[in-house]
C-alpha atoms as a PDB file:
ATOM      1  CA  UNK A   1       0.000   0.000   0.000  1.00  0.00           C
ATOM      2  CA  UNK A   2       1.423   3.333  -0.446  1.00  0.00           C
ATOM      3  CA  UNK A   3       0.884   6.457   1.653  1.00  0.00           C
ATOM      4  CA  UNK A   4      -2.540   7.507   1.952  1.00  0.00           C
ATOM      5  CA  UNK A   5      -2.097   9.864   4.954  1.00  0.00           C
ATOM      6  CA  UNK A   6      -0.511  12.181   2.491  1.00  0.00           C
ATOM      7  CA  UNK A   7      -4.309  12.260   0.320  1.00  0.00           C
ATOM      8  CA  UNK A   8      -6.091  12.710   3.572  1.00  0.00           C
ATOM      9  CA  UNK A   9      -6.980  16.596   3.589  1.00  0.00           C
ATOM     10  CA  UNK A  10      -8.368  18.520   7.140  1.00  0.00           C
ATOM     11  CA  UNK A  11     -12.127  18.782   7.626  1.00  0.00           C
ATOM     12  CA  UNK A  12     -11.654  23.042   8.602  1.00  0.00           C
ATOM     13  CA  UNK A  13      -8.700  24.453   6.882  1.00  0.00           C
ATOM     14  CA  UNK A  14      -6.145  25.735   9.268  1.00  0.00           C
ATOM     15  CA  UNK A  15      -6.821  29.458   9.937  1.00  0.00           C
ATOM     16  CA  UNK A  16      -5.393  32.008  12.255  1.00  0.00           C
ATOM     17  CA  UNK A  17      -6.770  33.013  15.554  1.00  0.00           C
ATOM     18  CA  UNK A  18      -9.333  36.048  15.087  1.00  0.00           C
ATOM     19  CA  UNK A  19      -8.055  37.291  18.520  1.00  0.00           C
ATOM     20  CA  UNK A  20      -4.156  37.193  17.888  1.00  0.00           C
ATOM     21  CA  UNK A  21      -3.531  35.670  15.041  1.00  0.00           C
ATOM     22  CA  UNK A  22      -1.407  32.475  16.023  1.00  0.00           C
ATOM     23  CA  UNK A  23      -2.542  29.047  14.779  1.00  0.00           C
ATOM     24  CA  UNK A  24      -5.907  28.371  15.854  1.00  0.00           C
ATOM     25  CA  UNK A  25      -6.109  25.013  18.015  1.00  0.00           C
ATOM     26  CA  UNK A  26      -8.399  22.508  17.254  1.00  0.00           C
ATOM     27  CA  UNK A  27     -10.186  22.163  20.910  1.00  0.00           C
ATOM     28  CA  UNK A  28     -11.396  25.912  20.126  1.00  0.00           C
ATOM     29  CA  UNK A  29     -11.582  26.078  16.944  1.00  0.00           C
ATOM     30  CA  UNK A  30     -11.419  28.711  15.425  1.00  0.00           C
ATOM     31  CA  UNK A  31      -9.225  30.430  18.482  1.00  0.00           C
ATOM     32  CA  UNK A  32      -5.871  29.405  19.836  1.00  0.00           C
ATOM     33  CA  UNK A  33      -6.810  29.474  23.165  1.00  0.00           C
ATOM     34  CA  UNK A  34      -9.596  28.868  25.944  1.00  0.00           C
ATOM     35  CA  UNK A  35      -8.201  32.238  26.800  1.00  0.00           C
ATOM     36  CA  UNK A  36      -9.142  34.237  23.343  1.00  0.00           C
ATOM     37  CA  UNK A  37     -12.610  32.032  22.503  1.00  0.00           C
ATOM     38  CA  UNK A  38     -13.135  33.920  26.440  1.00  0.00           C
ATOM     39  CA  UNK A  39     -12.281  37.625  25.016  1.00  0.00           C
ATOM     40  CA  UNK A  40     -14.374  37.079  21.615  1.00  0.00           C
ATOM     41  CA  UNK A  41     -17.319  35.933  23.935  1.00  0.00           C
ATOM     42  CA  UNK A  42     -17.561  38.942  26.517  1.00  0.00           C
ATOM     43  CA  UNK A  43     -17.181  40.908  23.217  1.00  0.00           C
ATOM     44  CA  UNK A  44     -20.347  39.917  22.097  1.00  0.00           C
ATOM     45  CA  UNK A  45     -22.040  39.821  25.838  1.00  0.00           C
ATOM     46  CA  UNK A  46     -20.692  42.956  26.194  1.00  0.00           C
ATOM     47  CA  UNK A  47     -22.184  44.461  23.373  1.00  0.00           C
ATOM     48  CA  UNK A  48     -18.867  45.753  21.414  1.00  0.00           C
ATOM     49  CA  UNK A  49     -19.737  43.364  18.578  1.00  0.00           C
ATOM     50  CA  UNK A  50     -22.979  44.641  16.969  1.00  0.00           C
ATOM     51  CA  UNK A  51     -24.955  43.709  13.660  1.00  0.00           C
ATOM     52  CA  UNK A  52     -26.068  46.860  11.842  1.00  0.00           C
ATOM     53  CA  UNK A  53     -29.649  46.739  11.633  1.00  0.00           C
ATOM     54  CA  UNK A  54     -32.083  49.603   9.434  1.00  0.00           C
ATOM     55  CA  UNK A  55     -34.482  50.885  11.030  1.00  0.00           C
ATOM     56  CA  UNK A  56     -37.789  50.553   8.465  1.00  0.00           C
ATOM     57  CA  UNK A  57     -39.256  53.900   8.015  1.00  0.00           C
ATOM     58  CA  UNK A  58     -43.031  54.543   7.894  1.00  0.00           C
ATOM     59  CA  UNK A  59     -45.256  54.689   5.260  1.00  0.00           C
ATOM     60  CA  UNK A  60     -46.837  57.945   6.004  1.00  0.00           C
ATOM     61  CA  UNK A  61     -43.593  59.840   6.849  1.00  0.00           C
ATOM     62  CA  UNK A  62     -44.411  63.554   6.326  1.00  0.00           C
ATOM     63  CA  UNK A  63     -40.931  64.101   5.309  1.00  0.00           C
ATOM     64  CA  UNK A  64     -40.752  62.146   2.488  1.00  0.00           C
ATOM     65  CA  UNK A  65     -43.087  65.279   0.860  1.00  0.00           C
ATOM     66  CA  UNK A  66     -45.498  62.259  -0.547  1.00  0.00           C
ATOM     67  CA  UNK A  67     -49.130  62.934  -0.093  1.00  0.00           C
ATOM     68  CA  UNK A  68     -49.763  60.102   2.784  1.00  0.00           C
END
């Protein structure tokens, strides 16, 4: 048989840490670290990571200058 282990490709590529860029680890995938999947997550319980939502704006807006 020849080498097969060389054909055998990783299920996640191997990507660098969001947090500090080293090698991410594969027990916290995709962070290095327990210690930088920690900072990411009281980033987003904290509120500093926020998804830009707009705001829908009324049909009968009088400043649109449309009759309503």
């Amino acid at each position: 048989m020849k080498n097969e282990s060389a054909k055998i490709e990783p299920l996640r590529p191997k990507r660098p840490c969001p947090e500090c860029g080293r090698a991410s680890a594969r027990e916290t995938y995709p962070f290095c670290s327990p210690r930088c999947k920690a900072i990411d997550l009281n980033r987003w319980l904290s509120g500093a990571y926020a998804i830009p939502v707009k705001e829908e704006e009324e049909e009968d807006d009088p400043q649109r200058g449309e009759p309503g």
